[in-house]
N, C-alpha and C. Protein backbone atom coordinates (compact mmCIF):
# COMPACT_ATOMS: atom_id res chain seq x y z
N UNK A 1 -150.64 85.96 3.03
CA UNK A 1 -150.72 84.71 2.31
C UNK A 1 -149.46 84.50 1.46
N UNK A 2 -148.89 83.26 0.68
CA UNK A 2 -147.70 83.05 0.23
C UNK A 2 -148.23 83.01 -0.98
N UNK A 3 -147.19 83.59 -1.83
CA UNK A 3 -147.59 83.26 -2.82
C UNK A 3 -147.92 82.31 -3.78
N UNK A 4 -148.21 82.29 -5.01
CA UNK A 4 -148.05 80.43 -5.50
C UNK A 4 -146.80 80.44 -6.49
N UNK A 5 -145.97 79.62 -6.33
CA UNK A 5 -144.51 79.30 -6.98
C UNK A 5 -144.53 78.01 -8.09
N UNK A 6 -144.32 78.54 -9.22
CA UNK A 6 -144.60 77.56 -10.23
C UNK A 6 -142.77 77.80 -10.87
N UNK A 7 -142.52 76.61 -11.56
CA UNK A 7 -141.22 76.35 -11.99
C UNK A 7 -141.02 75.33 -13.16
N UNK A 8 -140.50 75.53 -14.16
CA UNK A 8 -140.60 74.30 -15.10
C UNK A 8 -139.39 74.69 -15.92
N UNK A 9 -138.78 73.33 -16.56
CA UNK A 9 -137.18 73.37 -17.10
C UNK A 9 -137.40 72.73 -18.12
N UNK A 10 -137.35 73.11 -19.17
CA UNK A 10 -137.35 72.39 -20.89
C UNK A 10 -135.80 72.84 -21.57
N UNK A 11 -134.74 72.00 -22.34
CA UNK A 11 -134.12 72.04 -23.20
C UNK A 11 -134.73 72.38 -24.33
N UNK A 12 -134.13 73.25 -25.25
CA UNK A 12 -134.54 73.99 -26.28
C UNK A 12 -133.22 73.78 -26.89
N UNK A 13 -133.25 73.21 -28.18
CA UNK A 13 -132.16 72.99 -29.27
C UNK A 13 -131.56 74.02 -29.83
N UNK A 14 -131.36 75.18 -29.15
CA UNK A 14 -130.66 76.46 -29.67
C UNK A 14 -129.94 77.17 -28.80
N UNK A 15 -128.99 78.06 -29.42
CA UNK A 15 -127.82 78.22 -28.70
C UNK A 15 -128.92 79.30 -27.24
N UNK A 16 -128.39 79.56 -26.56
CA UNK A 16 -128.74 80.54 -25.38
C UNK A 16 -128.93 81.99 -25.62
N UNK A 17 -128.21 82.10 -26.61
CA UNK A 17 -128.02 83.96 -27.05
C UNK A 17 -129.11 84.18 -27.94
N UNK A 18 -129.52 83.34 -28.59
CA UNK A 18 -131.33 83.19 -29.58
C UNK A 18 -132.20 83.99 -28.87
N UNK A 19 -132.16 82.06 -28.01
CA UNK A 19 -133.14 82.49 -26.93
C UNK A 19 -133.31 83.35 -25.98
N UNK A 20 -132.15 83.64 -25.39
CA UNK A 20 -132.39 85.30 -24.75
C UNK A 20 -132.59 86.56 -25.60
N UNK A 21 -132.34 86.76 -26.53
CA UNK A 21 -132.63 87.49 -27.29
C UNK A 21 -134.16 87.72 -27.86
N UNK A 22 -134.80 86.33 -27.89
CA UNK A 22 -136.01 86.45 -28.75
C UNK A 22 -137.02 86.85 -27.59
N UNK A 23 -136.65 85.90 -26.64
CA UNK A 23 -137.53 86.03 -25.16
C UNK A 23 -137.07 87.65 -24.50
N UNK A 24 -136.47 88.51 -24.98
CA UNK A 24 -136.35 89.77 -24.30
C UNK A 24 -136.96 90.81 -25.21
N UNK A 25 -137.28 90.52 -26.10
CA UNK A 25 -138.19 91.61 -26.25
C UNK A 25 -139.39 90.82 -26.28
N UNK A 26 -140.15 91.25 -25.03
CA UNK A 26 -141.07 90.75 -24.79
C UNK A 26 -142.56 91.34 -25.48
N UNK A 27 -142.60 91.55 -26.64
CA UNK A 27 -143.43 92.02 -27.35
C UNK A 27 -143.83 90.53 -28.05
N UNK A 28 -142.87 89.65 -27.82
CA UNK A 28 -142.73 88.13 -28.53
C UNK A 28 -143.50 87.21 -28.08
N UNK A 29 -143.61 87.67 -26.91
CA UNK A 29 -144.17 86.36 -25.82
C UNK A 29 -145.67 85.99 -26.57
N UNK A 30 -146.64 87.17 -26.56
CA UNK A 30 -148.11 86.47 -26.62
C UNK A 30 -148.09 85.27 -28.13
N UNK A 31 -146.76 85.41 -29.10
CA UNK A 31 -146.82 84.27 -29.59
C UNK A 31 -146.83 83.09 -29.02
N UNK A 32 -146.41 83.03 -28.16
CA UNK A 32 -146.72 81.58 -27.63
C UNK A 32 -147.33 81.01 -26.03
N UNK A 33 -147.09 82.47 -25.79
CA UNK A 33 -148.30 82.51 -24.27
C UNK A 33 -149.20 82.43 -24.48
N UNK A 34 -150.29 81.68 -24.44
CA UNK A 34 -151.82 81.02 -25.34
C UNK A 34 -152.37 82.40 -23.88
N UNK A 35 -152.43 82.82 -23.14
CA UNK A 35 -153.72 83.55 -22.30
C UNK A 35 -152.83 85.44 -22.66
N UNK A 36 -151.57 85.10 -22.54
CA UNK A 36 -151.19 86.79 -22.55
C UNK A 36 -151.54 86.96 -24.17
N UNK A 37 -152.60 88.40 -23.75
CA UNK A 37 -152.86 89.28 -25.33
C UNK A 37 -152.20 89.98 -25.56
N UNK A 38 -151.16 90.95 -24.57
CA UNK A 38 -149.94 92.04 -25.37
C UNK A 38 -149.01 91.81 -23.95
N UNK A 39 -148.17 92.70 -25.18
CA UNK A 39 -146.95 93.21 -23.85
C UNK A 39 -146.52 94.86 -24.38
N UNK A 40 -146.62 95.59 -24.13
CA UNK A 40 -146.46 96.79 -24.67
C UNK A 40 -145.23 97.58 -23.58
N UNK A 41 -143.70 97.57 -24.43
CA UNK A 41 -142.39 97.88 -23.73
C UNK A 41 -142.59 99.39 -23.79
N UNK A 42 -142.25 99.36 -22.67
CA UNK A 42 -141.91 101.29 -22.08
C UNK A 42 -140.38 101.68 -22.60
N UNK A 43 -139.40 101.22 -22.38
CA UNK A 43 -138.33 101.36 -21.97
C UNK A 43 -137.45 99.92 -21.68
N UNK A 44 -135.96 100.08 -21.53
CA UNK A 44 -135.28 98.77 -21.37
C UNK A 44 -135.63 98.08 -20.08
N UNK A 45 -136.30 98.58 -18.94
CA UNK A 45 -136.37 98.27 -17.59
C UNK A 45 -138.18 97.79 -17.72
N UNK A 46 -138.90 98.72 -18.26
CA UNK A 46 -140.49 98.74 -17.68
C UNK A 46 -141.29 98.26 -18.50
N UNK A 47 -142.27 97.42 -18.83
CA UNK A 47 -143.20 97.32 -19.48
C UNK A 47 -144.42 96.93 -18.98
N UNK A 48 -146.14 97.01 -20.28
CA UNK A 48 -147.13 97.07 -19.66
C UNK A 48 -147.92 95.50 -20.24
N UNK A 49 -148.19 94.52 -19.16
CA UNK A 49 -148.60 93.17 -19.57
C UNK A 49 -150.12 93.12 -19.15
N UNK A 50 -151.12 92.82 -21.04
CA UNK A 50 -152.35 92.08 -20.84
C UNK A 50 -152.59 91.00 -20.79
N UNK A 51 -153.16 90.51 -19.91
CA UNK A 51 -153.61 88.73 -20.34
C UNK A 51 -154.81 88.61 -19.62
N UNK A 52 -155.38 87.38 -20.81
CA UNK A 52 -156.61 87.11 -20.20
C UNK A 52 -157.04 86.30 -18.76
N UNK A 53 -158.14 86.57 -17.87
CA UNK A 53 -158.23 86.05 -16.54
C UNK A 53 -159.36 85.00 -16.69
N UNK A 54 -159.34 84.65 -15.27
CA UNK A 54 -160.98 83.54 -15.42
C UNK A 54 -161.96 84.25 -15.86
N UNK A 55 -163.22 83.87 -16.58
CA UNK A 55 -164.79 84.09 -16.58
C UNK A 55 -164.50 85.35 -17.33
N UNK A 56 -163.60 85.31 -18.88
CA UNK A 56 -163.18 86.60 -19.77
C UNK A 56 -163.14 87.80 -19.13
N UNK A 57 -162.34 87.85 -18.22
CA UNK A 57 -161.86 89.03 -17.49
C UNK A 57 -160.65 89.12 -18.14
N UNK A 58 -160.02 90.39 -17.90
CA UNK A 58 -158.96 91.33 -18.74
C UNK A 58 -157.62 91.17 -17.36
N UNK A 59 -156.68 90.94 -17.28
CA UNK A 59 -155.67 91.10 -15.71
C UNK A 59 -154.30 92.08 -16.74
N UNK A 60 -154.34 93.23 -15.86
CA UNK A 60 -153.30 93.86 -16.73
C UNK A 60 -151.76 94.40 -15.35
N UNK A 61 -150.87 94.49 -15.99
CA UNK A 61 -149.88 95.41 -14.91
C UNK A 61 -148.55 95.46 -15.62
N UNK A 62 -147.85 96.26 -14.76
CA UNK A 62 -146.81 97.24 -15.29
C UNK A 62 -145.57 96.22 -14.75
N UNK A 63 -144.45 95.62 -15.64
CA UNK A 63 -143.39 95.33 -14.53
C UNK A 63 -142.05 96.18 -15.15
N UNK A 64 -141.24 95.67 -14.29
CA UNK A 64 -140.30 96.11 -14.44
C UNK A 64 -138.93 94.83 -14.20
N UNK A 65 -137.71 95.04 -14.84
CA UNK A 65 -136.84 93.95 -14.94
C UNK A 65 -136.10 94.65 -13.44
N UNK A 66 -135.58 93.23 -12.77
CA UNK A 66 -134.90 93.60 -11.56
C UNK A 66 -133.10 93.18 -12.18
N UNK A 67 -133.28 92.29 -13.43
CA UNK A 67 -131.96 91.73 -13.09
C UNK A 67 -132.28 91.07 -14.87
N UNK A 68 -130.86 91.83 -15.14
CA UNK A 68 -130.80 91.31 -16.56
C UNK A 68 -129.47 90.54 -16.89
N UNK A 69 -129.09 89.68 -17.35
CA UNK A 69 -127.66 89.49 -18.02
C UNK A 69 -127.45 88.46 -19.22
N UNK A 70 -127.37 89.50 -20.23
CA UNK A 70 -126.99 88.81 -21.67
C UNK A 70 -126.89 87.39 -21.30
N UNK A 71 -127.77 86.53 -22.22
CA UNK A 71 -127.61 85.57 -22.41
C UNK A 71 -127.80 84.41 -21.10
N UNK A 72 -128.25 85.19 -20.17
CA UNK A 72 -128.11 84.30 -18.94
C UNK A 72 -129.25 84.11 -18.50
N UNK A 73 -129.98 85.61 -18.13
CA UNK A 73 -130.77 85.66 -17.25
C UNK A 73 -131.72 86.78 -17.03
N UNK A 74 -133.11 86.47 -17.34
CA UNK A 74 -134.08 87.78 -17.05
C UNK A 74 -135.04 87.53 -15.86
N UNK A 75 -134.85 88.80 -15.09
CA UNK A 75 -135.69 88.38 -13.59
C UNK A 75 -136.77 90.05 -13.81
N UNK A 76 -137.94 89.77 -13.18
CA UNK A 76 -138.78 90.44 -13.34
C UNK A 76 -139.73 90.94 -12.36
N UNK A 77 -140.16 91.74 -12.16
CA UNK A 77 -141.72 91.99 -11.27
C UNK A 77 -142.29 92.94 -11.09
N UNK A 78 -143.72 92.68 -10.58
CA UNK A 78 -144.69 94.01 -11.34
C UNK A 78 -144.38 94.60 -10.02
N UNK A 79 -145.16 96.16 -10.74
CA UNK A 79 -145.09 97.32 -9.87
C UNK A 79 -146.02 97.20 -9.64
N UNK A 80 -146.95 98.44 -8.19
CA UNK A 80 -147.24 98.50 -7.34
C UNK A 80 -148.55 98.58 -8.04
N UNK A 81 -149.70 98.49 -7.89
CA UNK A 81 -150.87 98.51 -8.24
C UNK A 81 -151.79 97.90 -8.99
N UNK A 82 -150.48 96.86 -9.01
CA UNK A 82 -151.10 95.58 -10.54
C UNK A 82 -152.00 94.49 -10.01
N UNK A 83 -153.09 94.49 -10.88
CA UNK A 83 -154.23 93.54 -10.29
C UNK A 83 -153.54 92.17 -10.01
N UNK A 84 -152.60 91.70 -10.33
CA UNK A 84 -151.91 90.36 -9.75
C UNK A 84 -150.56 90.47 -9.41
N UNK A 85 -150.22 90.80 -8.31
CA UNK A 85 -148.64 90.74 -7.66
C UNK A 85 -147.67 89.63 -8.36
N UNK A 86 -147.05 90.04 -9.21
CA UNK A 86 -146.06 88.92 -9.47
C UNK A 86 -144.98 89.07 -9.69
N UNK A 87 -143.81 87.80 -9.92
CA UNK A 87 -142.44 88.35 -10.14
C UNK A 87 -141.95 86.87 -11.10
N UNK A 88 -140.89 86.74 -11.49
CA UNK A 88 -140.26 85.43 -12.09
C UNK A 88 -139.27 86.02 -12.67
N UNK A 89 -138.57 84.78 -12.99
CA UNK A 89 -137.23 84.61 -13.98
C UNK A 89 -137.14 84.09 -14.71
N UNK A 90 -136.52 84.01 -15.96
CA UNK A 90 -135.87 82.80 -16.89
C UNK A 90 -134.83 82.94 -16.87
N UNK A 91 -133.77 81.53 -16.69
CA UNK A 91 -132.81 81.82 -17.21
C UNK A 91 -132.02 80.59 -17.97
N UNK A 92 -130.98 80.94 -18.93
CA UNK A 92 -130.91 80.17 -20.03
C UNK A 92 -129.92 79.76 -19.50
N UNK A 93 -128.89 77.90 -19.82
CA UNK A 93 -127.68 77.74 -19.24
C UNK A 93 -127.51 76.65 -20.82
N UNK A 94 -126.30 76.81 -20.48
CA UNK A 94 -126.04 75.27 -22.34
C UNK A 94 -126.20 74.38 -21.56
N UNK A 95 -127.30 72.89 -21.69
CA UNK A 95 -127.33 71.73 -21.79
C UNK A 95 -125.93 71.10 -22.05
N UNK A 96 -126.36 69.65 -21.17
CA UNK A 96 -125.05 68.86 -21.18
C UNK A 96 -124.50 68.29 -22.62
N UNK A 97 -123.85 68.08 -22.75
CA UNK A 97 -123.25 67.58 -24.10
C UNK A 97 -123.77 68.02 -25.44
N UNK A 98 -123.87 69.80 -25.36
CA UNK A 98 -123.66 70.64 -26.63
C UNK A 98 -125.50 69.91 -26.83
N UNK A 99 -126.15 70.06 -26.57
CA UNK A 99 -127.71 69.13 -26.73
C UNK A 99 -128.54 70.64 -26.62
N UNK A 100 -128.30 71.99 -26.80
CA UNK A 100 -129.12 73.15 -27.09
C UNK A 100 -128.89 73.74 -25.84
N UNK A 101 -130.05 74.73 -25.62
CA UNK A 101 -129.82 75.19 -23.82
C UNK A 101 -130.92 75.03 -22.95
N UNK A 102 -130.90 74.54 -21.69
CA UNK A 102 -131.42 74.67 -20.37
C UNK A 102 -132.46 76.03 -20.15
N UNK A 103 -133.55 75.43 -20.74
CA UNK A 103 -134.60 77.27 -20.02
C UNK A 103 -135.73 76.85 -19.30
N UNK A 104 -135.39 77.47 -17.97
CA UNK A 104 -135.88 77.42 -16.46
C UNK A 104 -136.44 79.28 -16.27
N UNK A 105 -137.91 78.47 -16.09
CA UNK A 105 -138.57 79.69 -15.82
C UNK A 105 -139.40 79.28 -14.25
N UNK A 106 -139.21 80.50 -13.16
CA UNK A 106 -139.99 80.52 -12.39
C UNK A 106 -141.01 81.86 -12.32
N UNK A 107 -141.95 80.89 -11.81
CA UNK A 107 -142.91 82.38 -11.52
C UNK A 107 -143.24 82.20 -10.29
N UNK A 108 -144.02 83.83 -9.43
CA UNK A 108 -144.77 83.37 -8.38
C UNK A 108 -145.93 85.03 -8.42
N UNK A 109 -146.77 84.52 -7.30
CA UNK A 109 -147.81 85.38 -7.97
C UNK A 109 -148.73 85.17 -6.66
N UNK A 110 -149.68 86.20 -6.62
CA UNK A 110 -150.79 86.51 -5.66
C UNK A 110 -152.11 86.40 -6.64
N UNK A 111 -152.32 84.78 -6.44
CA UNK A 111 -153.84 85.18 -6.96
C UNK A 111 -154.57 86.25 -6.65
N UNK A 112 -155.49 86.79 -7.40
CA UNK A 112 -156.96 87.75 -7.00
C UNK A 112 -157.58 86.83 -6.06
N UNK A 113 -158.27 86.98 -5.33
CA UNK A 113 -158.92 86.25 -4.43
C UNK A 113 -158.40 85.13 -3.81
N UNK A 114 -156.85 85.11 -3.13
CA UNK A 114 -155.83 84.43 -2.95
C UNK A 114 -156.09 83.10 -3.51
N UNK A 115 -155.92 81.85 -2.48
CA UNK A 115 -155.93 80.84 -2.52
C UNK A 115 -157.35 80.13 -3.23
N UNK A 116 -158.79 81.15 -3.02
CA UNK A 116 -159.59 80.28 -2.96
C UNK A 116 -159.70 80.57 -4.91
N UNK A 117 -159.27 82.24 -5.01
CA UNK A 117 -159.21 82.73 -6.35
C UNK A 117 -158.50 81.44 -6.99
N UNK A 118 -157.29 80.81 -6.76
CA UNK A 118 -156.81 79.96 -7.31
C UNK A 118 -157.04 78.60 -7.79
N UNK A 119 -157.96 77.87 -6.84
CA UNK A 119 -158.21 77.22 -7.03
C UNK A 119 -159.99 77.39 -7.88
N UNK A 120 -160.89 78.58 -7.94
CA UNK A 120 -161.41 78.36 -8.39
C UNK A 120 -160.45 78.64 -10.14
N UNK A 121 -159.77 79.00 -9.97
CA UNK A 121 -159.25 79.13 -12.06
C UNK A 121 -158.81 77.64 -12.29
N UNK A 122 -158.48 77.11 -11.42
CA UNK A 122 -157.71 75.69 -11.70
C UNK A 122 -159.18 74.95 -11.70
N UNK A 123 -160.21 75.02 -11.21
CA UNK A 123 -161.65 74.60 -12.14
C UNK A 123 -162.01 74.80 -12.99
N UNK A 124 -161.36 75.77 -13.71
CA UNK A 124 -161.79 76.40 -14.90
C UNK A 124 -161.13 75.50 -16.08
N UNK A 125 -159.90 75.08 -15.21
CA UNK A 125 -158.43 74.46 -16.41
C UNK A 125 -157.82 75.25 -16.50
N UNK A 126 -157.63 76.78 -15.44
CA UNK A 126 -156.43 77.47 -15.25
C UNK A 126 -155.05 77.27 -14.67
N UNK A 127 -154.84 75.79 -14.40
CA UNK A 127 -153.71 75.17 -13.55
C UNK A 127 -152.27 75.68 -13.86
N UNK A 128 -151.70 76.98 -12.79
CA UNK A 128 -150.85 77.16 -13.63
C UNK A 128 -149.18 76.73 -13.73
N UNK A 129 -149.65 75.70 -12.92
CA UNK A 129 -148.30 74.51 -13.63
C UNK A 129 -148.65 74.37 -15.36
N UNK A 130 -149.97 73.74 -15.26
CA UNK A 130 -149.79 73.15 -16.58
C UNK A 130 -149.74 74.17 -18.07
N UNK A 131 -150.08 75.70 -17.54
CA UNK A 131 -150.25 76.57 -18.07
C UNK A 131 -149.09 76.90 -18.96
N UNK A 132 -147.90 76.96 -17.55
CA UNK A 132 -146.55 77.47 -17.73
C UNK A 132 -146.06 76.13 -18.69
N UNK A 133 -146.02 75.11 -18.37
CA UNK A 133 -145.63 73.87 -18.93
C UNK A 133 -145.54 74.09 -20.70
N UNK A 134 -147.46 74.15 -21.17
CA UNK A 134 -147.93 74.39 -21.98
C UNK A 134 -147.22 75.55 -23.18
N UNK A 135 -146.71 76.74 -22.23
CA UNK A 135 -146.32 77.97 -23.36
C UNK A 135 -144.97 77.72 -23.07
N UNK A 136 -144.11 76.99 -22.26
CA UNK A 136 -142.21 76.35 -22.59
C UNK A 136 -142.44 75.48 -23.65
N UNK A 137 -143.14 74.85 -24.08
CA UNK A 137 -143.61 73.49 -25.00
C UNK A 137 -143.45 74.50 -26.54
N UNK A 138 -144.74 75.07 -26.39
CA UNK A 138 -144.98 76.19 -27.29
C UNK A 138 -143.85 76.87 -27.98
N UNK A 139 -142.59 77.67 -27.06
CA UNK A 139 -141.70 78.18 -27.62
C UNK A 139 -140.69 77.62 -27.91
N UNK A 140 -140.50 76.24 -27.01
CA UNK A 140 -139.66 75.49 -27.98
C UNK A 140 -139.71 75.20 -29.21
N UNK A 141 -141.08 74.99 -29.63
CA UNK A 141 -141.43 74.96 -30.69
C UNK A 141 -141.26 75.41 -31.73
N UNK A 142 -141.44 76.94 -31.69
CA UNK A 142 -141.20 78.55 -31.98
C UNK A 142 -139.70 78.19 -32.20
N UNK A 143 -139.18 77.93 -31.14
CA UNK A 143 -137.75 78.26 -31.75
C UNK A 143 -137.11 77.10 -32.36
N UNK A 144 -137.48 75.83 -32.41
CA UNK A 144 -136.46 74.72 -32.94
C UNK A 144 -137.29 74.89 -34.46
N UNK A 145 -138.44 75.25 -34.45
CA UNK A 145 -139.42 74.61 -35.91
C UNK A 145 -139.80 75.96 -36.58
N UNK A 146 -139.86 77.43 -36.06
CA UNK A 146 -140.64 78.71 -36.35
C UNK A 146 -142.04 78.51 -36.27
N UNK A 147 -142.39 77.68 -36.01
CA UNK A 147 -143.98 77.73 -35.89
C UNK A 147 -144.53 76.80 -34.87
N UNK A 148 -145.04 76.98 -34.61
CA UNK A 148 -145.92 76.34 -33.37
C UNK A 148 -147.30 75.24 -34.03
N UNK A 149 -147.15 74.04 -33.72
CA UNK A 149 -148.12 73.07 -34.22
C UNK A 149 -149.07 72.88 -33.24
N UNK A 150 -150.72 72.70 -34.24
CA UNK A 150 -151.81 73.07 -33.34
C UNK A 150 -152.83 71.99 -33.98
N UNK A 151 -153.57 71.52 -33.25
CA UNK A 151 -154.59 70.89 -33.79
C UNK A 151 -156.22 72.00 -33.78
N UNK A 152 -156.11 72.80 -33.76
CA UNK A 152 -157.48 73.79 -33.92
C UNK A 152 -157.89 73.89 -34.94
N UNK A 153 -159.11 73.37 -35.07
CA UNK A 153 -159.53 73.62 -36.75
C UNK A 153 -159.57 72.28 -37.10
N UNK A 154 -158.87 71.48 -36.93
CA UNK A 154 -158.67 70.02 -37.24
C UNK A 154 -159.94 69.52 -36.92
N UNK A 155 -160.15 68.03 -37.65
CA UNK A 155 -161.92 67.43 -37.47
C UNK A 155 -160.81 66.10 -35.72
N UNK A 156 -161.79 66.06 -35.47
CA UNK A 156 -161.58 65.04 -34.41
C UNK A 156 -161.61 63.64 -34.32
N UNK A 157 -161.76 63.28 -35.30
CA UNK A 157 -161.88 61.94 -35.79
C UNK A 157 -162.81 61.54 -37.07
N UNK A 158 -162.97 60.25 -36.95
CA UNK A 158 -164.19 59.70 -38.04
C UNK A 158 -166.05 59.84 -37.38
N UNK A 159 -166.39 60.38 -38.05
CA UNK A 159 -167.73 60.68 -37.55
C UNK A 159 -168.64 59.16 -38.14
């Protein structure tokens, strides 16, 4: 089966060397990855990623970086035994006319229960276009503002 290939490109108002920097130690991420609960680094190459799955299931695995370069570019993918086969990249480039930098992340991935696994999470509201969409939004955020704005907790209107 093929895998599923998700891709999304947001400008972020900060120089490239930030953002590669903040996004590489990936101990950072579950700030703004709303489903990943840790990332726990082995070493400069290996680390071990939790996040939550459909129907509060736990999806955990080990990756490892295939391809690193200051300021440019982090490429990634899990090792052998990980309940979800996956791999991706980010990589950072300066935006046109000095306007912050270009961060393009792809992923791709073997659902659990391939295709049909997939589409049942995308019933759930696991869509993970909109997923990925959702946590680039997020860290732009993170990085142009330091904090991430949320309406949780908030009343919903006039009762």
């Amino acid at each position: 089966m093929k895998p599923i290939k998700v891709e999304k490109t947001l400008t972020i108002n900060k120089p490239a060397a930030e953002l590669y920097h903040f996004w590489h130690d990936f101990e950072n991420l579950p700030r703004f990855m709303k489903h990943l609960k840790a990332v726990n680094v082995f070493d400069g190459k290996r680390s071990h990623w939790t996040t939550s799955g459909p129907l509060d299931s736990t999806v955990e695995w080990d990756a490892e970086i295939t391809d690193d370069r200051e300021n440019e570019l982090i490429s990634w993918r899990s090792i052998q035994d990980a309940d979800v086969d996956n791999s991706g990249s980010i990589s950072f480039k300066p935006a046109s006319r000095d306007s912050g930098t270009e961060v393009k992340v792809i992923t791709a991935y073997n659902p659990p229960g391939g295709a049909i696994g997939d589409a049942i999470a995308k019933l759930f509201g696991e869509s993970p276009e909109q997923q990925l969409g959702d946590d680039l939004r997020r860290f732009k955020m993170l990085m142009e503002t330091g904090e991430i704005a949320t309406t949780e907790g908030q009343a919903k209107g006039h009762n």
